[in-house]
Protein backbone atom coordinates (compact mmCIF):
# COMPACT_ATOMS: atom_id res chain seq x y z
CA UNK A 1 -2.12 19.64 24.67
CA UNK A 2 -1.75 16.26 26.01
CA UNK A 3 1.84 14.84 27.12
CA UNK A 4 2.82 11.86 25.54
CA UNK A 5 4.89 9.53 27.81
CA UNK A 6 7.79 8.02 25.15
CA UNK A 7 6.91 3.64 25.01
CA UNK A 8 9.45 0.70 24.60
CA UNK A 9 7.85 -2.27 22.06
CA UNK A 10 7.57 -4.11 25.90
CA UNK A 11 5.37 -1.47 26.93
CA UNK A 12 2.26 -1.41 24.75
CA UNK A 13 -0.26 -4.07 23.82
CA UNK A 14 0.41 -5.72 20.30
CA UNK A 15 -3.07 -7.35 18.70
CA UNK A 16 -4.02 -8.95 14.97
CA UNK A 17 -5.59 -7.65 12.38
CA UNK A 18 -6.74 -10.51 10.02
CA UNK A 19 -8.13 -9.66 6.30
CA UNK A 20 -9.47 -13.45 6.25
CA UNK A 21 -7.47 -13.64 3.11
CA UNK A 22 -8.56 -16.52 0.58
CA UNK A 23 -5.87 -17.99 -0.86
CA UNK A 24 -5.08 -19.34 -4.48
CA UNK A 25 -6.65 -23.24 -4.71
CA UNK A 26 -8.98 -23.16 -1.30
CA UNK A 27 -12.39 -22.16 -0.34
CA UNK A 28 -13.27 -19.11 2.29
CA UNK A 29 -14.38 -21.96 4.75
CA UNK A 30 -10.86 -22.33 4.54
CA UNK A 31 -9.87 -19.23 5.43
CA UNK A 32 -12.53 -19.29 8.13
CA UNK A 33 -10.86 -22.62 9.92
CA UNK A 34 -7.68 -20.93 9.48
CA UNK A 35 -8.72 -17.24 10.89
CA UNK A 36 -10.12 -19.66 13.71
CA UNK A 37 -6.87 -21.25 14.44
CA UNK A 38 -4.53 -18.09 14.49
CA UNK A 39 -7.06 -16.68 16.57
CA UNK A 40 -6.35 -19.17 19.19
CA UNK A 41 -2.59 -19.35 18.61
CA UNK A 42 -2.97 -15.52 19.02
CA UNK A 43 -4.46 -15.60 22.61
CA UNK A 44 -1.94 -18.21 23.69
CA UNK A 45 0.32 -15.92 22.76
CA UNK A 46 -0.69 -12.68 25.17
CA UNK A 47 -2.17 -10.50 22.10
CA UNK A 48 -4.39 -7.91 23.21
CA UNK A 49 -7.45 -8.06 20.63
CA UNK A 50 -8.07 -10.13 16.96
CA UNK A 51 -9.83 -7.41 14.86
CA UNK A 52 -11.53 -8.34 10.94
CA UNK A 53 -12.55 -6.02 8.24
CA UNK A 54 -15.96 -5.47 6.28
CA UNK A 55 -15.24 -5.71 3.07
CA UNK A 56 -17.42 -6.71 -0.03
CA UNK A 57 -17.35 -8.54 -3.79
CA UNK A 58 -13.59 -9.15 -3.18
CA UNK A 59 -12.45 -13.17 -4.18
CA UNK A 60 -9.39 -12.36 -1.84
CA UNK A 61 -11.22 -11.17 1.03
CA UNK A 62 -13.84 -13.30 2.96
CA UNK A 63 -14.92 -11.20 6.34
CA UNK A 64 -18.33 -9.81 4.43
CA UNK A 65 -20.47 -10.88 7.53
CA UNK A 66 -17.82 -9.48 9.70
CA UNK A 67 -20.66 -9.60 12.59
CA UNK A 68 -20.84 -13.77 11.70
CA UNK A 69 -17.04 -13.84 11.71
CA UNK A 70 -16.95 -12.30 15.14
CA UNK A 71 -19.13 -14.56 16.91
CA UNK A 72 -17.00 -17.39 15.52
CA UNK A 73 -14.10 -16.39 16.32
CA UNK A 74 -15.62 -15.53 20.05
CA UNK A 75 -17.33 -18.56 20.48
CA UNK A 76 -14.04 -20.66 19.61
CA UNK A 77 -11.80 -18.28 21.93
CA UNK A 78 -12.29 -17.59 25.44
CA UNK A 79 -10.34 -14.68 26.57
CA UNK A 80 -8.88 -12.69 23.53
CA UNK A 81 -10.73 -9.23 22.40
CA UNK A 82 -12.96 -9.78 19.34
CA UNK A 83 -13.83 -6.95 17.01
CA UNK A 84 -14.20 -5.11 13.85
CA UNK A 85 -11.32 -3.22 12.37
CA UNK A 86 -13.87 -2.33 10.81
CA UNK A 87 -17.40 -1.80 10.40
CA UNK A 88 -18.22 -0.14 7.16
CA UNK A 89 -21.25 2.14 8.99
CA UNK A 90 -22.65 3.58 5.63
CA UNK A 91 -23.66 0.36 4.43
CA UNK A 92 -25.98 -0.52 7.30
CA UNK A 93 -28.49 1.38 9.47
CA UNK A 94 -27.24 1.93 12.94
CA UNK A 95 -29.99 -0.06 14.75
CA UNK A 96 -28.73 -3.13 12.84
CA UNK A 97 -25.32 -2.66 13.78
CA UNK A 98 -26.63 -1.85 17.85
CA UNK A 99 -28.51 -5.03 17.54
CA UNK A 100 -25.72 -6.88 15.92
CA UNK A 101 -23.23 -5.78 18.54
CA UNK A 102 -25.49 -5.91 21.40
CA UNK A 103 -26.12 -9.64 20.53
CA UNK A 104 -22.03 -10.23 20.68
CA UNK A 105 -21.75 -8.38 23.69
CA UNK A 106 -24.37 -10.56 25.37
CA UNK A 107 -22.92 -13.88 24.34
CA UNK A 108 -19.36 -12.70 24.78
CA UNK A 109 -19.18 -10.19 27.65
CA UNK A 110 -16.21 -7.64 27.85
CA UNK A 111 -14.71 -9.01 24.65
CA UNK A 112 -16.42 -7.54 21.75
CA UNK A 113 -14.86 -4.17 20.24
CA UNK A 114 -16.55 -2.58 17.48
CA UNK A 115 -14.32 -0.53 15.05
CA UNK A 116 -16.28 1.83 12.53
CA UNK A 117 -14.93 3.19 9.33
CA UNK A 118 -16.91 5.71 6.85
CA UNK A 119 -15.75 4.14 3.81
CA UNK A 120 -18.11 1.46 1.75
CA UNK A 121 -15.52 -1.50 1.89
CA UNK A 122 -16.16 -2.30 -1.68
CA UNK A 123 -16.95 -0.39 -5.49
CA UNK A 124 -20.32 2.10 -6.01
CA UNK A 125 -22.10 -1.09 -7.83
CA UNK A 126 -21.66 -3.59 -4.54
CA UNK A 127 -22.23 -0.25 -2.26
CA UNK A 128 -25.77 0.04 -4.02
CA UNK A 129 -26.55 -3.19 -3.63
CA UNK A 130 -25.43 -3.54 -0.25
CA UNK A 131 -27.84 -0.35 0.73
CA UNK A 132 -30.18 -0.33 -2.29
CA UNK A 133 -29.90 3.70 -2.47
CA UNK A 134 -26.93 5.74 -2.23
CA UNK A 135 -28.95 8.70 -0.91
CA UNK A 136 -26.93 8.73 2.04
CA UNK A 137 -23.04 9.77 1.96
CA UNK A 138 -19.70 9.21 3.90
CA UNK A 139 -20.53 13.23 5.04
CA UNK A 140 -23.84 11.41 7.36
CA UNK A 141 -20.92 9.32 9.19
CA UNK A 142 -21.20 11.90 12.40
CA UNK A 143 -24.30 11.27 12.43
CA UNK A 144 -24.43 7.81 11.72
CA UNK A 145 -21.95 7.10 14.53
CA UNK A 146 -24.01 9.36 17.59
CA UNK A 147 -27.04 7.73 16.58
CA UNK A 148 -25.11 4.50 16.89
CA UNK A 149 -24.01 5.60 20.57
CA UNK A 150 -27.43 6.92 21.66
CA UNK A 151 -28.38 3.49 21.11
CA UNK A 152 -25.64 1.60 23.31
CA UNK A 153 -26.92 4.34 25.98
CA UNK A 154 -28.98 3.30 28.97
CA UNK A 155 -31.07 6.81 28.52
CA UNK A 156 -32.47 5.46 25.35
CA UNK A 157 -34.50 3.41 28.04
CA UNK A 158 -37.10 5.41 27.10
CA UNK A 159 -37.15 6.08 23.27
CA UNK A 160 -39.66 4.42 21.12
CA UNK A 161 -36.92 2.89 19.24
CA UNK A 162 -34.45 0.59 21.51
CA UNK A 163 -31.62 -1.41 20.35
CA UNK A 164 -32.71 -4.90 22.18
CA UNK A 165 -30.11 -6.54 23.21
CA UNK A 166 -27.29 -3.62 22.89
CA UNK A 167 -28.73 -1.30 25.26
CA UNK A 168 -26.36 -0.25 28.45
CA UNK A 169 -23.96 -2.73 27.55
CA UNK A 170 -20.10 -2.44 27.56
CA UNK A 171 -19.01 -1.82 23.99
CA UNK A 172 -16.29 -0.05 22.94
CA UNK A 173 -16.51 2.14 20.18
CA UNK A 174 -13.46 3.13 17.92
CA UNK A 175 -13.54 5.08 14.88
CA UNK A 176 -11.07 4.49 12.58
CA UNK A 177 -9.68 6.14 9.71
CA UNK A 178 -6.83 6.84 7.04
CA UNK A 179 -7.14 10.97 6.61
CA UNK A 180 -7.95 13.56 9.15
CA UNK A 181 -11.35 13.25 9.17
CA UNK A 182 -12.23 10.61 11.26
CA UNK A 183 -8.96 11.52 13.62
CA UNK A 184 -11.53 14.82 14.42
CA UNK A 185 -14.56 13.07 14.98
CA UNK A 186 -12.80 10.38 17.31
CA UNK A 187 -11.23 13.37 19.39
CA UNK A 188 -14.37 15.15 19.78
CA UNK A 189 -16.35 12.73 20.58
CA UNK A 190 -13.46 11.35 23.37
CA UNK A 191 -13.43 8.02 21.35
CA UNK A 192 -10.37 6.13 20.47
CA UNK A 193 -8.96 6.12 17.77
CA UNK A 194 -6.99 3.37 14.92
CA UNK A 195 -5.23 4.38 11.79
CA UNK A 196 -4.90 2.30 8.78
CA UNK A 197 -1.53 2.54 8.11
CA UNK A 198 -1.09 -0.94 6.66
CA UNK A 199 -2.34 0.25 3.74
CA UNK A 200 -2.78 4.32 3.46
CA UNK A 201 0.43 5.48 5.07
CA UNK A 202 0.09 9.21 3.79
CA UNK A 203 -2.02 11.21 6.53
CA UNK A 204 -0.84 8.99 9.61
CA UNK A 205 1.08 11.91 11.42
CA UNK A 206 -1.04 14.34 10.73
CA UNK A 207 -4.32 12.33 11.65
CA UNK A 208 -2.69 11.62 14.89
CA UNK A 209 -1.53 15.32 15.51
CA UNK A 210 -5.56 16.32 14.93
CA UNK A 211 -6.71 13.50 17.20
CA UNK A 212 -4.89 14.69 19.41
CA UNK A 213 -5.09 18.33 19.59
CA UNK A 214 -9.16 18.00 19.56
CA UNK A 215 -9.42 15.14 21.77
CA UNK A 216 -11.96 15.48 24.87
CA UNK A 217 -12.77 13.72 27.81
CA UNK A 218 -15.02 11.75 27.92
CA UNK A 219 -17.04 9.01 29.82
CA UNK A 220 -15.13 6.12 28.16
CA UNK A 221 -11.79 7.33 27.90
CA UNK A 222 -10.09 9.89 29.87
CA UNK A 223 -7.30 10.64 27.75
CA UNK A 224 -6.76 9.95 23.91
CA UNK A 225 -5.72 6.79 22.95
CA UNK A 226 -3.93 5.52 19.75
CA UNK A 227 -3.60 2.43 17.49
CA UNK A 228 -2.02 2.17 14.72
CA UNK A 229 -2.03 -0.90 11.98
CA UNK A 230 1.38 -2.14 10.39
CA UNK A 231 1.82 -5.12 7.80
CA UNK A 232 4.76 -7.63 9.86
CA UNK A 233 5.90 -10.63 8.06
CA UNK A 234 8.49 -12.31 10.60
CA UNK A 235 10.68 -15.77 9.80
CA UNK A 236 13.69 -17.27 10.96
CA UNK A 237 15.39 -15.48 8.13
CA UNK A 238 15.50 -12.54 6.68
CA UNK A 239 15.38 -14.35 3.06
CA UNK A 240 12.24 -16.37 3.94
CA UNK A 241 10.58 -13.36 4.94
CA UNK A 242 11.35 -11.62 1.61
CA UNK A 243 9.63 -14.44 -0.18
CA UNK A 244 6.72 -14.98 2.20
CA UNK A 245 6.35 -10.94 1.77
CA UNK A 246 5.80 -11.13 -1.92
CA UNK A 247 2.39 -12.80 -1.87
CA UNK A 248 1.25 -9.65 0.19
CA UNK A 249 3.29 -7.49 -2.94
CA UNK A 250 1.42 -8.91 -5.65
CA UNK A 251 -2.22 -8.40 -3.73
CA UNK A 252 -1.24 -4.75 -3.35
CA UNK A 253 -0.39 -4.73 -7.75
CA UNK A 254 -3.17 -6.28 -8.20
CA UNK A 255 -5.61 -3.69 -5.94
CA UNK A 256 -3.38 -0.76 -8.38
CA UNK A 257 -4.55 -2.81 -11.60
CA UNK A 258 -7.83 -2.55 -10.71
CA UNK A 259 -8.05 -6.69 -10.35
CA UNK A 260 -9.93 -9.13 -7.92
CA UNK A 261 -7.71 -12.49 -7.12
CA UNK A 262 -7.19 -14.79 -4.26
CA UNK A 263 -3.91 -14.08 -2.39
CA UNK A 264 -1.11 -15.79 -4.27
CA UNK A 265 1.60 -18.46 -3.08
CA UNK A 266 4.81 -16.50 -3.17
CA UNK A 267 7.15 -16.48 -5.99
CA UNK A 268 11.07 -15.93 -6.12
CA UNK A 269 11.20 -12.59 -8.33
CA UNK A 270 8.58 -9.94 -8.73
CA UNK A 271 10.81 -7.87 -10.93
CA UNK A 272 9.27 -9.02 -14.12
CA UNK A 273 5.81 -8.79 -12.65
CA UNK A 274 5.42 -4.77 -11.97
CA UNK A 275 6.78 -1.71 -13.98
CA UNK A 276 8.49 0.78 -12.49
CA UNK A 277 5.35 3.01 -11.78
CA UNK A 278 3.61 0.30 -10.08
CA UNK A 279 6.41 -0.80 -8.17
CA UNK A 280 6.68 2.73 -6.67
CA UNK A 281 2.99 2.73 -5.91
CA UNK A 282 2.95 -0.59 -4.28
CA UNK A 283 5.82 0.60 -2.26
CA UNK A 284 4.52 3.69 -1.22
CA UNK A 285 1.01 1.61 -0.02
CA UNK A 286 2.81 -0.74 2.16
CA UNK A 287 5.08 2.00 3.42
CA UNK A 288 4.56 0.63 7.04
CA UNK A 289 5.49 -3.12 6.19
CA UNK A 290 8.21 -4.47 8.32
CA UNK A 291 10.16 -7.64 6.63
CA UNK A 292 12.70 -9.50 8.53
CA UNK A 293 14.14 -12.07 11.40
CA UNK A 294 12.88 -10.88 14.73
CA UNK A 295 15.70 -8.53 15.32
CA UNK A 296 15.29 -6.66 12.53
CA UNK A 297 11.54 -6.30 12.66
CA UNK A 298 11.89 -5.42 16.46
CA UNK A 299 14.19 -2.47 15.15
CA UNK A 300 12.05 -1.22 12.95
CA UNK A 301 8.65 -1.81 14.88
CA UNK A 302 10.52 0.27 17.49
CA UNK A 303 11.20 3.31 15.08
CA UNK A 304 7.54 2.86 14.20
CA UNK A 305 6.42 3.28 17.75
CA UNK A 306 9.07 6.20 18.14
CA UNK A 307 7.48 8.20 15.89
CA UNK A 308 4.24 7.37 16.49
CA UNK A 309 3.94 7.05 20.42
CA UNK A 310 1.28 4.55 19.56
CA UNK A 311 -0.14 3.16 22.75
CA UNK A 312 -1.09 0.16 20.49
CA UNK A 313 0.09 -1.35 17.32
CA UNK A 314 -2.05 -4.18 15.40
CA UNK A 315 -0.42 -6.02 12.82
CA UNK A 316 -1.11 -7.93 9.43
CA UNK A 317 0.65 -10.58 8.37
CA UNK A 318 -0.69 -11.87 5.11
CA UNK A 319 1.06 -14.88 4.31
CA UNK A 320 -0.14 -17.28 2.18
CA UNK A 321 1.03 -20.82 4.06
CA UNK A 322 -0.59 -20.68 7.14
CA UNK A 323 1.83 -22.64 9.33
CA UNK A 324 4.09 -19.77 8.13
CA UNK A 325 1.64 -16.71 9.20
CA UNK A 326 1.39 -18.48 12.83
CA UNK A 327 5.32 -18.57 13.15
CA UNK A 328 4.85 -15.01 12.14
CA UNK A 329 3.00 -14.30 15.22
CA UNK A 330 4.63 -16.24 17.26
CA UNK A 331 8.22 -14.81 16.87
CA UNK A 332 6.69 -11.23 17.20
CA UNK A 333 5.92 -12.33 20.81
CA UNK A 334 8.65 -13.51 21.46
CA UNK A 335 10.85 -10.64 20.05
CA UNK A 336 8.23 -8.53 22.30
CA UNK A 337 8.50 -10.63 25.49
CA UNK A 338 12.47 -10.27 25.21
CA UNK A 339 12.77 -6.35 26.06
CA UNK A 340 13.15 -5.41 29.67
CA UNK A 341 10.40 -3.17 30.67
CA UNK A 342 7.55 -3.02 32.56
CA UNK A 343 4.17 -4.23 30.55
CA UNK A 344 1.34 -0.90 29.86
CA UNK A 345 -2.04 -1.62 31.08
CA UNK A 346 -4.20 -1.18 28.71
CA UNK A 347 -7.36 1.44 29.34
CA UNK A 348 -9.92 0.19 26.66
């Protein structure tokens, strides 16, 4: 059983996780310009890594190419982490994604992280289209993921099928996950490991128990390490933040309802806009959203960590003005820099 040391807010690396959200009345280049520009407000700011998610035939979403969206991102940053949060693997074949990677890795060395999930990122239509069968399944994600390492290896030197450029390079692999499931596979396999609790709150304590308990050593990490992802929407006040919150409320209704829309400028009242059932559920989805002035996010981001022992958090902040989502940021890091504590060194 492995000893976990408790961690101050001070202690532990913070990074972004950006959904590239389109918003109601622009474009996804847009969003792209704007993902761009918090990226490099986020590495003035000291955060560890900016991480985008695959995800498909959504109007509200635009990181489809997440490979494309990495290289920009890299290529208009200089020092910040780049990555996937995730990688949907079942829709592509491995050597793609070594190839893809490897080509990141080369242009941007010892900045590219690569983030796998097992879920499609989208409905069974898109899925099928995406992969033109659906022979495969989310079970082939063990699989999927060793032949995905065998091809970062320098002993597939000598296998008739290479992943050029990719091969021998330094790329971390995470898997990620919101169940138990991929909390085993990252422990037995000595990878690290990021929870989506931003969104699927249920299984977070018991996927980190598991990924704990069956972690081993390996090459690229010693001992297990732990992110986990929490919606933060930080202003001045506590009532701006309740109103710059709602935008991110009524995406989550509208993922319940079943509907695709571009995230929404926030409104004064939601009451009239959910019924009781769907309130609950929204609730219970964005369990892990912290909504505040600084000092009361810090509070609660603290508790987070408490029970958690995270040795990283990530954090969403899907506001629709974007002046407002930097400020976000920006007072996170500097509720962060105000603790006393020595700063953790991060091992990945």
């Amino acid at each position: 059983m492995n000893t976990i040391q408790p961690r101050k807010l001070s202690d532990i690396p913070i990074s972004v996780l950006d959904l590239v959200p389109v918003l109601a009345g622009k474009t996804p280049a847009d969003s792209f310009h704007n993902s761009l520009n918090l990226a490099q407000q986020a590495e003035r700011l000291g955060y560890k890594r900016y991480w985008m998610a695959e995800h498909h035939n959504m109007v509200g979403i635009a990181s489809s190419a997440t490979a494309v969206l990495i290289g920009y991102i890299a290529g208009g940053t200089s020092t910040i982490r780049v990555g996937s949060g995730g990688i949907m693997l079942p829709n592509h074949a491995p050597l793609v994604i070594a190839e893809q990677f490897g080509t990141l890795a080369s242009l941007y060395p010892d900045r590219i992280d690569l983030g796998l999930g097992r879920a499609p990122g989208s409905d069974q239509l898109t899925a099928m289209a995406l992969r033109r069968s659906l022979q495969g399944s989310v079970n082939d994600f063990p699989e999927n993921v060793e032949e995905l390492l065998t091809y970062f290896s320098i002993e597939n030197s000598t296998s008739p099928v290479r992943a050029i450029p990719g091969e021998g390079l330094n790329i971390p692999i995470w898997i990620l996950g919101s169940s138990t499931f991929g909390a085993q596979l990252a422990g037995i396999l000595g990878l690290p490991y990021a929870f989506a609790s931003h969104f699927a709150p249920t299984y977070l304590h018991a996927a980190l128990q598991v990924y704990r308990e069956s972690f081993r050593p390996s090459e690229s990490l010693k001992e297990p390490y732990v992110m986990v992802a929490a919606n933060a929407i930080v202003a001045d006040t506590e009532d701006e933040a309740h109103l710059l919150a709602t935008s991110l409320y009524a995406s989550f209704l509208n993922v319940i309802r079943g509907k695709s829309q571009p995230l929404q400028p926030p409104v004064e009242n939601l009451e009239d806009s959910w019924n009781d059932s769907e309130e609950y559920s929204v609730y219970h989805m964005l369990r892990y959203t912290f909504i505040g002035n600084p000092q009361q996010v810090k509070e609660n981001l603290q508790a987070f960590l408490d029970s958690t022992q995270a040795n990283e958090l990530i954090l969403s902040s899907p506001i629709y003005d974007h002046a407002a989502r930097v400020r976000s940021y920006q007072l996170i890091s500097e509720m962060q820099r105000t603790a006393e504590t020595v700063k953790y060194e991060s091992a990945i």
